[in-house]
C-alpha atoms as a PDB file:
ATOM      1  CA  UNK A   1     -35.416 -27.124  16.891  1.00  0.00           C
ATOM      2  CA  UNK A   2     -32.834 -25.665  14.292  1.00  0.00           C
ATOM      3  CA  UNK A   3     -31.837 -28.597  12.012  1.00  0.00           C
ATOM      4  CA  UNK A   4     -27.990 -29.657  11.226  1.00  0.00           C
ATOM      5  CA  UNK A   5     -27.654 -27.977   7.900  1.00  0.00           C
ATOM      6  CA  UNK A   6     -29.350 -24.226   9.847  1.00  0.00           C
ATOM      7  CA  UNK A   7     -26.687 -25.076  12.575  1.00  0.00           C
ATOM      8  CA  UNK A   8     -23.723 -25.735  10.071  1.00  0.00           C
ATOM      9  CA  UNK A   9     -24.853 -22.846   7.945  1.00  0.00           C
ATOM     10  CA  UNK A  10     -24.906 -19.976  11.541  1.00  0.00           C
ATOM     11  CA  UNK A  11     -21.452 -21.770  12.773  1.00  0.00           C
ATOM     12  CA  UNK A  12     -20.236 -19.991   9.237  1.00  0.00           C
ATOM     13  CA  UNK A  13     -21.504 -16.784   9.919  1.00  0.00           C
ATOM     14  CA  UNK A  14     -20.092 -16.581  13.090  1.00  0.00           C
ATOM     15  CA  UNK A  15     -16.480 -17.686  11.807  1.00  0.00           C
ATOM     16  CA  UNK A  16     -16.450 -15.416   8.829  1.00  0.00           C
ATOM     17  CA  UNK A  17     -17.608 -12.752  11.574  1.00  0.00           C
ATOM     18  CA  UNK A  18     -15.113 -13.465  13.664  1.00  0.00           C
ATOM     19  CA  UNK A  19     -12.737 -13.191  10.647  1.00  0.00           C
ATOM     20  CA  UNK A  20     -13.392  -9.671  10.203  1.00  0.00           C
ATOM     21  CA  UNK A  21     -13.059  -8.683  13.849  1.00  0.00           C
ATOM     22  CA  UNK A  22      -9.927 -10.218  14.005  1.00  0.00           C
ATOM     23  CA  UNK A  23      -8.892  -8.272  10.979  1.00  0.00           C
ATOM     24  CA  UNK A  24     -10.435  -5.113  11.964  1.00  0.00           C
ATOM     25  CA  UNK A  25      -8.407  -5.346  15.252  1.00  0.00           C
ATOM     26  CA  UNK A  26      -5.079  -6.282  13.550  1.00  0.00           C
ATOM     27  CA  UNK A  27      -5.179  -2.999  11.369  1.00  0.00           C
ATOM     28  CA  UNK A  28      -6.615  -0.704  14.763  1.00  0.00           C
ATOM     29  CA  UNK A  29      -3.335  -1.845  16.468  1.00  0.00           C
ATOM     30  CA  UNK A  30      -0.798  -1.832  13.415  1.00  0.00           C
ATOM     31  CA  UNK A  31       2.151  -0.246  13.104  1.00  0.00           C
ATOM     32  CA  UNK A  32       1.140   0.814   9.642  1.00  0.00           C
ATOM     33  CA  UNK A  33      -1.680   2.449  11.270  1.00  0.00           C
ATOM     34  CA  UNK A  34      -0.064   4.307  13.628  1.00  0.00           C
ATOM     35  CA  UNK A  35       2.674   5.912  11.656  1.00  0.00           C
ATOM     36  CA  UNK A  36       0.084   6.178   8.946  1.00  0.00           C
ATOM     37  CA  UNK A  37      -1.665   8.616  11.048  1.00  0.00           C
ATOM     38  CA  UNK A  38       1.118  10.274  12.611  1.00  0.00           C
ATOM     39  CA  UNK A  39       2.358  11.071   9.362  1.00  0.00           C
ATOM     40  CA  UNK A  40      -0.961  12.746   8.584  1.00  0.00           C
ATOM     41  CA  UNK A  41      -1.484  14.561  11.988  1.00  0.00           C
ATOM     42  CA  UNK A  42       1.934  16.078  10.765  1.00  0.00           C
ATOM     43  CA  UNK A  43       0.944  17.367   7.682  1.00  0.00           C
ATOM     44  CA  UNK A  44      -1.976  18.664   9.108  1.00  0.00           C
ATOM     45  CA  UNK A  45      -0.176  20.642  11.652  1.00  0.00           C
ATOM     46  CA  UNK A  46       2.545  21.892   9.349  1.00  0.00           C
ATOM     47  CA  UNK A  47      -0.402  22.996   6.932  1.00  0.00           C
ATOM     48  CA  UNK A  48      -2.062  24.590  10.094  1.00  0.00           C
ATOM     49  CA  UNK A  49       1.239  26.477  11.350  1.00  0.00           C
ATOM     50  CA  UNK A  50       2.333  27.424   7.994  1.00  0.00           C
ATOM     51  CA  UNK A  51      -1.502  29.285   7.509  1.00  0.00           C
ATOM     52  CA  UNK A  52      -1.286  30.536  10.712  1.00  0.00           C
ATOM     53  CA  UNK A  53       2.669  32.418  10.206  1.00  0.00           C
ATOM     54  CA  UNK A  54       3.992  30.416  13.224  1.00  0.00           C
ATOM     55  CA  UNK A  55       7.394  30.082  13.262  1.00  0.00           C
ATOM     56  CA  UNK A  56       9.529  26.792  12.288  1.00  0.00           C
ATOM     57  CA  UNK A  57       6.292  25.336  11.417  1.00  0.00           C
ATOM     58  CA  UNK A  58       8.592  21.990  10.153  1.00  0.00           C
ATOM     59  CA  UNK A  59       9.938  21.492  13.326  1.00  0.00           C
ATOM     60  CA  UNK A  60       7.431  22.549  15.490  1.00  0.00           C
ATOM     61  CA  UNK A  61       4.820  20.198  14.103  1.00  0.00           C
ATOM     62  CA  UNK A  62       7.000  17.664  15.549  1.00  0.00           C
ATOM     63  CA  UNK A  63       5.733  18.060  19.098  1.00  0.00           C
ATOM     64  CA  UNK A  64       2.184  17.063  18.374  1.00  0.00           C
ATOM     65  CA  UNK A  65       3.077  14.145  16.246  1.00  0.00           C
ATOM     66  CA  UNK A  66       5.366  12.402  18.628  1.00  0.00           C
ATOM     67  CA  UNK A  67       2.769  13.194  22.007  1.00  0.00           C
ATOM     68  CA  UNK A  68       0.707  11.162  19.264  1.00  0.00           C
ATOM     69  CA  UNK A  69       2.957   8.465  19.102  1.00  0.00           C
ATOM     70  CA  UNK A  70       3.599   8.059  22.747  1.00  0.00           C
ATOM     71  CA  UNK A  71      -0.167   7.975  23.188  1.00  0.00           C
ATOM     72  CA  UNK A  72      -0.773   4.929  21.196  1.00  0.00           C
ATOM     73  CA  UNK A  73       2.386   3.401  22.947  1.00  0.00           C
ATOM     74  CA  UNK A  74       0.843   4.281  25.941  1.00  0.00           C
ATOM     75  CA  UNK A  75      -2.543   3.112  25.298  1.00  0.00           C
ATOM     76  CA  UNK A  76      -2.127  -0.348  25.718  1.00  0.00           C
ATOM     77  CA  UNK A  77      -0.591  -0.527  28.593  1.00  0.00           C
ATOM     78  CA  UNK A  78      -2.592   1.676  30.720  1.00  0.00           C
ATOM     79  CA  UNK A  79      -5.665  -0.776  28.661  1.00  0.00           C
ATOM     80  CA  UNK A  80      -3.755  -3.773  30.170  1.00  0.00           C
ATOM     81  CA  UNK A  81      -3.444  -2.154  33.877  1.00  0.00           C
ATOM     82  CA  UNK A  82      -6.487  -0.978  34.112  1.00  0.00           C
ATOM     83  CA  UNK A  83      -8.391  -4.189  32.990  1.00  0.00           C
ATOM     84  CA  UNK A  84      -6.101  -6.149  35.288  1.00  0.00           C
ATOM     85  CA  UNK A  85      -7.238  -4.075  38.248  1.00  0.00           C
ATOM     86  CA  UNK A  86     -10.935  -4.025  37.308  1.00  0.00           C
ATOM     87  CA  UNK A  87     -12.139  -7.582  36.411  1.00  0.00           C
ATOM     88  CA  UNK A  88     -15.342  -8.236  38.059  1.00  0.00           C
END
């Protein structure tokens, strides 16, 4: 049988664990995040249409930044529907 001090010393672990989950989760659904990669996805679009010779490549590299944006505004909701309508 575990003794007091081997049970005081795994009820840390598990709360300094659970510390970094809770953290990890807090920056997956940021703000900071999300506009943090949207402004990258631009760039990387704008460098892709600019090697490419699209035209507008500025304003064109708009479209598949914001369908970015309204997927992670999306996410969570369908998330929410879907494990409302699924719990077993």
């Amino acid at each position: 049988m575990a003794s007091l001090k081997q049970l005081s010393v795994e009820i840390e672990r598990i709360k300094e664990r659970n510390l970094r989950v809770e953290a990890d989760k807090a920056w997956e659904t940021s703000v900071t995040r999300k506009l943090l990669l949207a402004l990258l996805t631009y760039f990387v679009v704008v460098l892709f249409f600019l090697s490419a010779g699209l035209p507008r490549p500025f304003l064109n590299a708009l479209i598949p930044t914001i369908g970015f944006l309204l997927s992670t505004l999306t996410l969570p909701v369908v998330k929410h529907w879907w494990l409302a309508h699924n719990k077993k």
